[in-house]
Protein backbone atom coordinates (compact mmCIF):
# COMPACT_ATOMS: atom_id res chain seq x y z
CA UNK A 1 0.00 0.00 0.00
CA UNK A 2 1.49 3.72 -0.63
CA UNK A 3 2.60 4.82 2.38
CA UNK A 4 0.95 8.25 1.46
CA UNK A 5 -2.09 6.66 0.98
CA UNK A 6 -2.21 5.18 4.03
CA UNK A 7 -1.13 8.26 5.69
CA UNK A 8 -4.37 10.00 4.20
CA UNK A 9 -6.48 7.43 4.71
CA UNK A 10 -5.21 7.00 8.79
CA UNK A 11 -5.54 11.38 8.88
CA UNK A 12 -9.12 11.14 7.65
CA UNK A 13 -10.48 8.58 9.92
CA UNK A 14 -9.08 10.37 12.53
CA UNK A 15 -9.90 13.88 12.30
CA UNK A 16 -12.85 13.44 10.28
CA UNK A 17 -15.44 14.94 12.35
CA UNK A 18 -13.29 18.38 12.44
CA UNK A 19 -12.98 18.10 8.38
CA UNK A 20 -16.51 17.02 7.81
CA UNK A 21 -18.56 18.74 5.10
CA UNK A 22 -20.75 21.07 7.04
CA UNK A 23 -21.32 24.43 5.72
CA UNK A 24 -23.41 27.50 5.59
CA UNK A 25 -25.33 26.86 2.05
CA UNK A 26 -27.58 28.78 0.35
CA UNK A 27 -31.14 28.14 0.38
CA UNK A 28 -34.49 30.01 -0.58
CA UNK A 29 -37.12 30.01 1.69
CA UNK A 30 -40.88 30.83 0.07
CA UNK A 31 -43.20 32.71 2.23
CA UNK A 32 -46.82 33.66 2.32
CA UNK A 33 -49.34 34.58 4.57
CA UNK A 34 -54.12 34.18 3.41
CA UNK A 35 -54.25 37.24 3.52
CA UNK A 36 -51.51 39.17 1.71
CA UNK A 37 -51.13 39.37 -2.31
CA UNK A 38 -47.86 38.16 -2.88
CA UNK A 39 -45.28 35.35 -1.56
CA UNK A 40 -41.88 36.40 -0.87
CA UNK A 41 -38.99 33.94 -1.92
CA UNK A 42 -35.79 35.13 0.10
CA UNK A 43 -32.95 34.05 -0.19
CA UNK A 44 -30.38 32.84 2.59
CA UNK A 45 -27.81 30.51 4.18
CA UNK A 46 -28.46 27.08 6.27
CA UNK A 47 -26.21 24.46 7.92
CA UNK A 48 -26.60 21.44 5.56
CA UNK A 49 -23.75 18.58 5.19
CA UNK A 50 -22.40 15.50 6.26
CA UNK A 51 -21.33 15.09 9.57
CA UNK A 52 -20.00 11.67 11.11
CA UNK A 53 -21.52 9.71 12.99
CA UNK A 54 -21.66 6.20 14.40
CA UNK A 55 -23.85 3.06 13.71
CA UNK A 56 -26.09 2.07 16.15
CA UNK A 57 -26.67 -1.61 14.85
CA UNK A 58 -25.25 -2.27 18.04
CA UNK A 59 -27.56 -0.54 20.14
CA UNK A 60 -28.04 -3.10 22.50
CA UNK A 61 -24.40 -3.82 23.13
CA UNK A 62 -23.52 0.13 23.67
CA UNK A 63 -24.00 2.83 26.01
CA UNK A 64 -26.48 5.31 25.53
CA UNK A 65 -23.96 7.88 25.16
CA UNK A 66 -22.38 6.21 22.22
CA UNK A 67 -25.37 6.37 20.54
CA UNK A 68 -25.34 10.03 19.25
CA UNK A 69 -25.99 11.27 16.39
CA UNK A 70 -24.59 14.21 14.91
CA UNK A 71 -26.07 16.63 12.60
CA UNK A 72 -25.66 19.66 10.84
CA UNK A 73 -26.32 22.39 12.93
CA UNK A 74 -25.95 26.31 14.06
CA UNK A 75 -22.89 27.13 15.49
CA UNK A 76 -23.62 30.96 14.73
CA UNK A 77 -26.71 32.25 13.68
CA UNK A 78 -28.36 35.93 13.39
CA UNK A 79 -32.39 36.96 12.76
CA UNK A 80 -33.54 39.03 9.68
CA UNK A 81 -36.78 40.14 9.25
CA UNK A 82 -38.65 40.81 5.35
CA UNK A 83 -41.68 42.81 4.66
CA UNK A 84 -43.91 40.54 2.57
CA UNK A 85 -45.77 43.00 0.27
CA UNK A 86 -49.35 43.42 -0.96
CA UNK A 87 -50.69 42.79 3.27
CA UNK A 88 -53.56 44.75 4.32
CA UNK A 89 -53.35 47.07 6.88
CA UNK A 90 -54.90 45.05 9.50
CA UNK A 91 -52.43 42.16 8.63
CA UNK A 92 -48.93 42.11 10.47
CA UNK A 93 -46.52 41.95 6.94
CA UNK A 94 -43.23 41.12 8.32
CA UNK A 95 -41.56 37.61 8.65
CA UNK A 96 -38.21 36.49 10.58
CA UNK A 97 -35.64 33.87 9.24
CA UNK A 98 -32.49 32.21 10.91
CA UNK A 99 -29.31 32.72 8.45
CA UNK A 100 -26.90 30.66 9.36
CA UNK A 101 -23.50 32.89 9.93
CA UNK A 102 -21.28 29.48 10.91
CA UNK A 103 -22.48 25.87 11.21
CA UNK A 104 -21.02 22.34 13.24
CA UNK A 105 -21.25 19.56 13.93
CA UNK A 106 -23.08 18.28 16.67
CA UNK A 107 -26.68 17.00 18.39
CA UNK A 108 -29.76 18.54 16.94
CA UNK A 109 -31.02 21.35 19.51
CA UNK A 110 -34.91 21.94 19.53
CA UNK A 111 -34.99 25.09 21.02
CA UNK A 112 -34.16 26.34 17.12
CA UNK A 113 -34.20 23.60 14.70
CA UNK A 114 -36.61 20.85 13.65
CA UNK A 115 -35.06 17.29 14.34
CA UNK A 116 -37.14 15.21 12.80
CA UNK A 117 -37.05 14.05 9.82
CA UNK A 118 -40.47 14.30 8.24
CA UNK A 119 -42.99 13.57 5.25
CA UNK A 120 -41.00 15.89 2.45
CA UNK A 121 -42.93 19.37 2.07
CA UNK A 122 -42.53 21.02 -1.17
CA UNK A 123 -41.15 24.54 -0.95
CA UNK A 124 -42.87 27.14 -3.34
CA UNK A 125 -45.49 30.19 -3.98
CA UNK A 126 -49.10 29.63 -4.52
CA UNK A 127 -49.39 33.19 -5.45
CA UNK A 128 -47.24 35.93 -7.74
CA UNK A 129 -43.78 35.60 -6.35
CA UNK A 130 -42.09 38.86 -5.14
CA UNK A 131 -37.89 38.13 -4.72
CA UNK A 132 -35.88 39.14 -1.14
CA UNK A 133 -32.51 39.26 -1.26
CA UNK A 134 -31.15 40.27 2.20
């Protein structure tokens, strides 16, 4: 075997988790409220990649605590706020987002994310699409 191979190979298993792929990505989020005229697609940045993580097959053999499983989550994250247009007056027009500033790896946290992994919802405008870039 190529000693530089293995070299790589023995670096990658090892620090893995550190050089994982998980990044701030872009992503486009499309909102709309009943009672306003238009939805608003804005654009901004997530946590999305692959993180390690271990195989519980074993679950039964192994602690709880070496059960965990990592995702990609906020490290850093700030609020912005968008005016969707076309919202009466006696309609509240503005919507927050999370943009993700840094991401890690690490357990899923509740207080700001959704862990589970649902039924698929399809992201787009069921009305004239207004664009947000923030």
């Amino acid at each position: 075997m190529n000693p530089f191979f293995a070299m790589s190979l023995l670096f990658g298993l090892t620090f893995g988790q550190t050089a994982s792929l998980c990044a701030p990505s872009e992503y486009t989020i499309h909102v709309e409220k009943r009672e306003c005229a238009y939805c608003l697609a804005i654009n901004t940045t997530i946590c999305a990649g692959f993180c390690m993580t271990r195989d519980s097959n074993g679950k039964k053999l192994l602690l709880k605590s070496a059960l965990s499983q990592n995702v990609c989550t906020y490290k850093e994250m700030l609020y912005q706020t968008a005016l969707i247009p076309g919202c009466p007056h006696h309609t509240i027009p503005y919507y927050s987002y999370p943009v993700a500033v840094s991401c890690k790896c690490g357990k899923c946290n509740t207080d700001y994310s959704d862990c589970v992994h649902g039924k698929l919802r399809t992201n787009f405008c069921t009305k004239p699409q207004k664009l947000c870039n923030m």
